[in-house]
Protein backbone atom coordinates (compact mmCIF):
# COMPACT_ATOMS: atom_id res chain seq x y z
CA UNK A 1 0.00 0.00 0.00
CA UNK A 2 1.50 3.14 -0.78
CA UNK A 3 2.11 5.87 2.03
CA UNK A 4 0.47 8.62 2.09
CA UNK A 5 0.45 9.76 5.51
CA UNK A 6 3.89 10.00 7.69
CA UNK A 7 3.27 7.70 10.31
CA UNK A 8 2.50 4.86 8.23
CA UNK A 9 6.47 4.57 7.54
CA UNK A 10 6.71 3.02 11.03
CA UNK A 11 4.09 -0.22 9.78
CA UNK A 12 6.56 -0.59 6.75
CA UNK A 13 9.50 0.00 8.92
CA UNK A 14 8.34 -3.06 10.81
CA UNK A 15 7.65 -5.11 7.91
CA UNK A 16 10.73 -4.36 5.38
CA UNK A 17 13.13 -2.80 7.83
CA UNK A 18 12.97 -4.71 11.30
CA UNK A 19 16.49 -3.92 12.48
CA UNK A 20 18.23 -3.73 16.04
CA UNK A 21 19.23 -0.19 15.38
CA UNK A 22 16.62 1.84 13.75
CA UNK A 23 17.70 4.81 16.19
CA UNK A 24 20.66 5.47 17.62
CA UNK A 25 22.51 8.28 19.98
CA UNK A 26 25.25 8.47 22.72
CA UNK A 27 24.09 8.42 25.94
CA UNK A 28 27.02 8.47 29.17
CA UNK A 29 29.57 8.02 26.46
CA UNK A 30 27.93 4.68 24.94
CA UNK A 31 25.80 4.31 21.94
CA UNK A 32 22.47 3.40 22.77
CA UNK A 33 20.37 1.77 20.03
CA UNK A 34 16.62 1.35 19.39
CA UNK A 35 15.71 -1.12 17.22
CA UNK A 36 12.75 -0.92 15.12
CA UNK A 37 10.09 -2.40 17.62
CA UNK A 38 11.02 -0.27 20.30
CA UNK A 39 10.75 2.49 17.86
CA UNK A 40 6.94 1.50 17.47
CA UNK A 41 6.22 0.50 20.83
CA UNK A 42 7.63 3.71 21.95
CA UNK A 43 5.48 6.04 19.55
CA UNK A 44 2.37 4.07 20.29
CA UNK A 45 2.50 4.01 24.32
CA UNK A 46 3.53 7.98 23.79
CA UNK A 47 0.34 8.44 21.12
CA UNK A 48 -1.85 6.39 23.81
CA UNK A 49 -0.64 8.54 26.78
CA UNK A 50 -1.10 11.69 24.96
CA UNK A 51 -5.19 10.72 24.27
CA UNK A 52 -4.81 9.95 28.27
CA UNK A 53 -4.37 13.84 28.41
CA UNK A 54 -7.47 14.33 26.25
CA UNK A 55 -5.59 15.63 23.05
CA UNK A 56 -7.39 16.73 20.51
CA UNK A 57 -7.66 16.96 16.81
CA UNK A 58 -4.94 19.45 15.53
CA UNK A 59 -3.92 20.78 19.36
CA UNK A 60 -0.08 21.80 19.02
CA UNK A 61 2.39 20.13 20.89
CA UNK A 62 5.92 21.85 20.69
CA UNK A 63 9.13 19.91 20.74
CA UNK A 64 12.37 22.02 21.98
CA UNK A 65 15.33 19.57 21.77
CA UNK A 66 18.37 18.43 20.28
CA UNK A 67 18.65 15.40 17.41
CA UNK A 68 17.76 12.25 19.99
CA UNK A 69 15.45 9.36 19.41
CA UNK A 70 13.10 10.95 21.69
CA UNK A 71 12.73 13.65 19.25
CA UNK A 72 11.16 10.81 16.78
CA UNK A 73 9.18 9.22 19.06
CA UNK A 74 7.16 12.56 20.34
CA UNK A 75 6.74 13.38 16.63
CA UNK A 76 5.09 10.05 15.32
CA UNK A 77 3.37 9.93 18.93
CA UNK A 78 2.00 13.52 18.08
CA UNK A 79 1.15 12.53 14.66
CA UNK A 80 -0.70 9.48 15.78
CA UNK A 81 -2.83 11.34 18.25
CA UNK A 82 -4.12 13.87 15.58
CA UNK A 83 -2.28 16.70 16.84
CA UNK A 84 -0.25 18.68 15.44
CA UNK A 85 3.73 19.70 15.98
CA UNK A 86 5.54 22.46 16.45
CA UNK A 87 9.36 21.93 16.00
CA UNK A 88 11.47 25.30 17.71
CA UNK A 89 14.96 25.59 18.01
CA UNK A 90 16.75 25.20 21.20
CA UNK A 91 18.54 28.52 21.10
CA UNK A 92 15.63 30.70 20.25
CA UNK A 93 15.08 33.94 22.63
CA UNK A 94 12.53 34.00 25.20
CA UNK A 95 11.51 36.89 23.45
CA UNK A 96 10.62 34.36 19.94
CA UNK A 97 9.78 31.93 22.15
CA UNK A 98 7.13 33.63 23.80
CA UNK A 99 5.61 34.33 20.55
CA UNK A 100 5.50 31.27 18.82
CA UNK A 101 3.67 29.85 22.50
CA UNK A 102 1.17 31.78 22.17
CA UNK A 103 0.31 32.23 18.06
CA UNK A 104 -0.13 28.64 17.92
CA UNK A 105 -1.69 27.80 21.10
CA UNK A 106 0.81 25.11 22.29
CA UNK A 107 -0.75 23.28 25.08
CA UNK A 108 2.02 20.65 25.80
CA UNK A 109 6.21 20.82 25.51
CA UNK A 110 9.20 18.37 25.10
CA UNK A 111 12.22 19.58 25.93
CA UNK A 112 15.24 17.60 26.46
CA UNK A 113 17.58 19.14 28.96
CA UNK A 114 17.38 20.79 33.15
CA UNK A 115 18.49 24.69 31.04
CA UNK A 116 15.41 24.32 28.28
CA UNK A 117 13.26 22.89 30.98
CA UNK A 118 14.27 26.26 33.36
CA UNK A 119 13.93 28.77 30.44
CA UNK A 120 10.76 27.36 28.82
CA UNK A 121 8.62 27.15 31.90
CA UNK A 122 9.67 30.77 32.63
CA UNK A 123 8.60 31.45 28.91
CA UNK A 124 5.40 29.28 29.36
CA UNK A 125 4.09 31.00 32.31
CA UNK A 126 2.87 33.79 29.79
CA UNK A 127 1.23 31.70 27.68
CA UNK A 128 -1.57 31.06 28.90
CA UNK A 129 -2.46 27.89 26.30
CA UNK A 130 0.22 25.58 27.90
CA UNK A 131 -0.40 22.91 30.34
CA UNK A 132 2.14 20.95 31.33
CA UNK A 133 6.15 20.42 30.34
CA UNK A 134 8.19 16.88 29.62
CA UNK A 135 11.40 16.54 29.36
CA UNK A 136 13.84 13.81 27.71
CA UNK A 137 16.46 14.32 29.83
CA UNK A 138 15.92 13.27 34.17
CA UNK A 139 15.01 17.14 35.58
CA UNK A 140 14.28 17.01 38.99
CA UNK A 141 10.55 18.49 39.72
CA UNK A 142 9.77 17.99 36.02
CA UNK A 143 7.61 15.52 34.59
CA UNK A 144 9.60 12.98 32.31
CA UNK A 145 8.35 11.99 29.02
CA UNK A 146 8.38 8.34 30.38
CA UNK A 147 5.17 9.33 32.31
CA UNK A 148 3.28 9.10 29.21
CA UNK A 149 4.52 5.81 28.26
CA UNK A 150 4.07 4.24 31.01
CA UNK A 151 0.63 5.94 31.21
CA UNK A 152 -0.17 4.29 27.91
CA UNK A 153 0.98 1.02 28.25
CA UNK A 154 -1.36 0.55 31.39
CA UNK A 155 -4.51 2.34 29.56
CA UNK A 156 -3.80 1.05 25.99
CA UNK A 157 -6.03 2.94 23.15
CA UNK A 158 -4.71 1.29 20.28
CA UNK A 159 -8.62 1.36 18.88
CA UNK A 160 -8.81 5.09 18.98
CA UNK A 161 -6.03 5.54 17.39
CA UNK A 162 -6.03 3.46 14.43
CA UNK A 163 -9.69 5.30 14.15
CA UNK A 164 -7.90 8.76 13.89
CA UNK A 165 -4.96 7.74 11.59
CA UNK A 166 -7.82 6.64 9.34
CA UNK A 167 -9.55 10.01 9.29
CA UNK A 168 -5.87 12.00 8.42
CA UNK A 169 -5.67 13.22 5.06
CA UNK A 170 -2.77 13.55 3.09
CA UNK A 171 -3.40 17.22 2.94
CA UNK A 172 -4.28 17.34 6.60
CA UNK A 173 -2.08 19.31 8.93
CA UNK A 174 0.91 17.65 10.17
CA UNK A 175 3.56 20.13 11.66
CA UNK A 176 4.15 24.15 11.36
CA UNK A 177 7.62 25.34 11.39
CA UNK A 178 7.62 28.76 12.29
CA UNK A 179 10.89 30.90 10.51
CA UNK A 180 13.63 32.36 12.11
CA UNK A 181 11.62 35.72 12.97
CA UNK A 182 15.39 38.17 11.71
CA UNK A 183 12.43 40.66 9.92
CA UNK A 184 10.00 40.59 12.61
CA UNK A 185 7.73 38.11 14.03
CA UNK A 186 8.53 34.57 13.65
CA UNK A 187 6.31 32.92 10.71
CA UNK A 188 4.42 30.00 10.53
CA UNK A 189 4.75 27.44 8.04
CA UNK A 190 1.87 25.22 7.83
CA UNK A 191 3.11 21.93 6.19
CA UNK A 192 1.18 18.80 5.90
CA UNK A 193 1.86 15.22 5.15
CA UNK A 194 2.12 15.07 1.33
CA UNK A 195 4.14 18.41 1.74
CA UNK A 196 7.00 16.20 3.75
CA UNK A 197 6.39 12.90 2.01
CA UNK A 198 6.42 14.50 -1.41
CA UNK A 199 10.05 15.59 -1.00
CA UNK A 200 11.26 12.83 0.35
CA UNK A 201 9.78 11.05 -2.25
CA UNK A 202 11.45 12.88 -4.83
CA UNK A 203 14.70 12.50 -3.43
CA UNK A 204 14.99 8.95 -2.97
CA UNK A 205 16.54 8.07 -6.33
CA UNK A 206 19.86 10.19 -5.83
CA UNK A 207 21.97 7.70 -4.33
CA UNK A 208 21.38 3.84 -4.58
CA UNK A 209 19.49 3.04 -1.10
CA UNK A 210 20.06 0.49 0.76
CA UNK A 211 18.55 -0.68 4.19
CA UNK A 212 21.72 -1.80 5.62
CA UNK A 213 23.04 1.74 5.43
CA UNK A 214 23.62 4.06 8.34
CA UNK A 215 23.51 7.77 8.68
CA UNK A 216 24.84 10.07 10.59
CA UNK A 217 22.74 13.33 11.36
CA UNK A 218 23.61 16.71 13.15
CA UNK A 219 21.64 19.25 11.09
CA UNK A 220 18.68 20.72 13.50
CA UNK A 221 15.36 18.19 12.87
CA UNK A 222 13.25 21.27 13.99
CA UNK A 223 14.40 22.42 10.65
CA UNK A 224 12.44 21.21 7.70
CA UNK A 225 15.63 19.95 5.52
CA UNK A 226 16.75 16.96 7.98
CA UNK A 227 13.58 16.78 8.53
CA UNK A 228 12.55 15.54 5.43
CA UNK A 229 16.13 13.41 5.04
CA UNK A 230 14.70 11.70 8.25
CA UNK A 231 11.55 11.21 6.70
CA UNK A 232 13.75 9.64 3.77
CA UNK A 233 16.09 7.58 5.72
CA UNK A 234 12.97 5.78 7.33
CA UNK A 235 11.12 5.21 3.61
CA UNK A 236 14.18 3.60 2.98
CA UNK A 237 14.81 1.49 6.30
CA UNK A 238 18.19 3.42 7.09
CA UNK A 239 19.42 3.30 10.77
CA UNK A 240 20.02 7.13 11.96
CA UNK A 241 22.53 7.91 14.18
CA UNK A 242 22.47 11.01 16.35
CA UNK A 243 25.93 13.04 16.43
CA UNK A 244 26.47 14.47 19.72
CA UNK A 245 27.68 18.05 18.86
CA UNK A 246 29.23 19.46 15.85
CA UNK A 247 32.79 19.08 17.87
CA UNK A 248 32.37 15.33 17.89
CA UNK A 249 31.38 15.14 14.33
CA UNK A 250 34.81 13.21 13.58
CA UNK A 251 35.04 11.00 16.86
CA UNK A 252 31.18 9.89 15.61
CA UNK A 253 32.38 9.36 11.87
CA UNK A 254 34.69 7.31 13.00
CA UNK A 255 32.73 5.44 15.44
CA UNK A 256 29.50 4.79 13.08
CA UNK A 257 30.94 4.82 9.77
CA UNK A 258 27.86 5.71 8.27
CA UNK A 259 27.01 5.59 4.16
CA UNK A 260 25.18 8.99 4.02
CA UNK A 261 25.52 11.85 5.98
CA UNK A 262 23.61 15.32 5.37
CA UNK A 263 25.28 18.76 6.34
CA UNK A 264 26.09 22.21 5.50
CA UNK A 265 28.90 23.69 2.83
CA UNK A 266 30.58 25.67 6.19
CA UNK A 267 31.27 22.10 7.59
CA UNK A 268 32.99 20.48 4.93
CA UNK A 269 34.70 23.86 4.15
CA UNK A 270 36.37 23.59 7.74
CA UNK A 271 37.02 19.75 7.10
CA UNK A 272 38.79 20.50 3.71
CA UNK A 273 41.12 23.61 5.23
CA UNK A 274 42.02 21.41 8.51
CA UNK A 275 42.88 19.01 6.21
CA UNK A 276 44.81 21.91 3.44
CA UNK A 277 46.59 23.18 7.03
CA UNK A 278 47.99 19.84 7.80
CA UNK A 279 49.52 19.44 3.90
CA UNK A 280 50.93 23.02 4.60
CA UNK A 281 53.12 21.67 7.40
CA UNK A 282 54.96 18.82 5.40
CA UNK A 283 58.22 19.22 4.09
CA UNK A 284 60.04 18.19 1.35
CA UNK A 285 58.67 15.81 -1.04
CA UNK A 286 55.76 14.77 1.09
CA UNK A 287 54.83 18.33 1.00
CA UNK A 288 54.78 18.41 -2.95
CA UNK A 289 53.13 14.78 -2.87
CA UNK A 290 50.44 16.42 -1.02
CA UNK A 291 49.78 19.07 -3.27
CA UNK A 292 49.82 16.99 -6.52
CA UNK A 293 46.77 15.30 -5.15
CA UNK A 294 44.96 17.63 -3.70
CA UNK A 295 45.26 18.99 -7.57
CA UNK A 296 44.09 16.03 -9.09
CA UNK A 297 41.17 15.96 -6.95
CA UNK A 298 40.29 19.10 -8.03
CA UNK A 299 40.25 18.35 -11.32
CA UNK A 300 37.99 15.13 -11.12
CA UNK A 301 35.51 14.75 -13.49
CA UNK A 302 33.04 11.58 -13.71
CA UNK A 303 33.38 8.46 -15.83
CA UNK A 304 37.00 8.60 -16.43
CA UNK A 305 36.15 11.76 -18.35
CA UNK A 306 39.92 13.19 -17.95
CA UNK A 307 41.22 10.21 -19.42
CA UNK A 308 43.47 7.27 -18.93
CA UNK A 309 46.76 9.34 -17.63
CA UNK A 310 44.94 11.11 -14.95
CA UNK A 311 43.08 8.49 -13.80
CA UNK A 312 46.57 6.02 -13.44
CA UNK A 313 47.57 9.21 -11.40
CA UNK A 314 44.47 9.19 -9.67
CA UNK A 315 45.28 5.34 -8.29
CA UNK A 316 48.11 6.37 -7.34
CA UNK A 317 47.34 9.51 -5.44
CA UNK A 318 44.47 7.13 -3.79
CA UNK A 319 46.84 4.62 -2.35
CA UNK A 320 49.63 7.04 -1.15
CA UNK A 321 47.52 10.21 -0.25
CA UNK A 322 43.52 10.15 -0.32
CA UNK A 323 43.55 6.67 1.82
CA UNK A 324 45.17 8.73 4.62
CA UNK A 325 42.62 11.20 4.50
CA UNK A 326 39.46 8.27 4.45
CA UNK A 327 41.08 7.02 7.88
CA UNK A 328 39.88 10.23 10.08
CA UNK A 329 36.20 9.13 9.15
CA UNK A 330 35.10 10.05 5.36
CA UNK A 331 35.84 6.83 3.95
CA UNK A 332 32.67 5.16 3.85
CA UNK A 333 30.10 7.31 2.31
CA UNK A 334 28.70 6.73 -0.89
CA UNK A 335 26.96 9.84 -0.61
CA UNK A 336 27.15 13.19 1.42
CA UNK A 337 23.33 15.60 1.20
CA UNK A 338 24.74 19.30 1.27
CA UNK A 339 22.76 21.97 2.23
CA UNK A 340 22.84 26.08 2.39
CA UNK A 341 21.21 26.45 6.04
């Protein structure tokens, strides 16, 4: 059946994709994987303990976090329960903040750590909309998102919910992503299923697929851009691994030695002069080794398209040069998604 509605990935996911690692982030300095059963488990006790708080068709439920597997699990929950989310940065001002609380009417948060969980709930106190804050992260005197699941797995409404996914449209409301707010205001963006599915979609034939691939993501999922390569990864039954900062982007390279990875041309701008910087400080002949291959590289052209010379240089500069560089973490992606955000 085809999908036409987000949350019917996670059925297919469970069918085509059951894997041990479906999710995947570092938690105390270990990677901690959820395979795809817990994936579903968790976004159906969440979806039943959100009806527990009589949700209602379209209410808007904010999420304030970092990339995590929680982050997944409160948006499919959401989705399930017919409301709607509201993805916001974690470094917005209380000023923004304050605004986007109110012009949407958010009656419930996620946030994911003790500082978001302090500065939101000052924030939320003027909105008059929101009821009650989780958090991902252990806060003392907060309620943890666990609450829910728990509350759902002992008052199950797995009948209620399968009648609201059926009444979700395509074009129904699924999230609003409200803009940066640098000319005024925030703005917000009213997207709805086929507006993320459609995308993701049309993407899926850029690089050959494959459900054994990983991918390692860092880009913000309360933007709309790894939002939709999420979206992707799932169609296509690829385990996503969360990087834990953009200063650990190597260490985690190296660790998950994913296929894909999406970022930004800033990132692989500082990549490519750390790894210019280090060529500068050879001597001697490695210097000029260095420097003939970085040349090549710049001149590569598809399909052998520079002709048989280059490309016997080109096996050469691989072996001695370009091999050293695929050790710090690069090596193993047969594609990288670049962005301008």
């Amino acid at each position: 059946m085809a999908i036409t509605r987000v949350f019917e990935i996670i059925p297919q996911l469970l069918e085509k994709y059951n894997k041990p690692d479906a999710l995947a982030a570092k938690e105390n300095g270990q990677w901690v994987k959820y395979s795809t059963q817990q994936f579903a488990d968790s976004v159906n006790f969440l979806s039943y303990g959100l009806l527990g708080l009589a949700i209602e068709r379209e209410d808007k439920i904010a999420i304030i976090s970092n990339n995590r597997p929680e982050w997944n699990f409160a948006d499919y929950g959401i989705q399930q329960s017919g409301a709607v989310s509201v993805p916001i940065y974690p470094t917005i001002s209380e000023g923004d903040l304050n605004f986007i609380l109110n012009d949407a009417k958010v009656k419930y948060i996620f946030v994911s750590s003790a500082d978001l969980y302090k500065k939101v709930k000052a924030v939320a106190a003027n909105a008059p909309t929101v009821k009650e804050i989780y958090t991902f992260n252990k806060v003392e005197g907060a309620k943890h998102w666990s609450e829910l699941v728990e509350a759902g797995k002992k008052n199950p409404k797995d009948a209620e919910i399968e009648v609201i996914k059926k009444s979700i449209k395509p074009n129904d409301l699924l999230t609003i992503l409200y803009t940066s707010g640098t000319t005024g205001n925030p703005k917000g963006v009213m997207l709805s299923h086929n507006n993320l599915l459609s995308n993701s979609f049309a993407t899926q034939n850029l690089c050959p697929f494959n459900g054994s691939w990983k991918a390692l993501s860092f880009l913000p999922l309360n933007h709309v851009y790894e939002r939709m390569l999420t979206t992707l990864y799932m169609y296509k039954g690829i385990s996503i691994y969360y990087a834990e900062s953009l200063e650990t982007i190597g260490d985690n390279l190296k660790e998950v030695k994913p296929e894909v990875f999406s970022t930004v041309p800033r990132l692989l701008e500082k990549v490519y002069d750390k790894i210019v910087a280090k060529g500068s400080d050879l001597k001697g002949i490695k210097h000029k080794m260095f420097f003939w291959a970085l040349d090549l590289g710049l001149r590569y052209e598809l399909n052998g398209a520079n002709g048989w010379w280059y490309e016997f240089q080109l096996k050469i500069a691989n072996k001695l040069i370009f091999s050293k560089w695929r050790e710090i973490g690069w090596g193993s992606f047969t594609t990288t998604f670049g962005s301008s955000i």
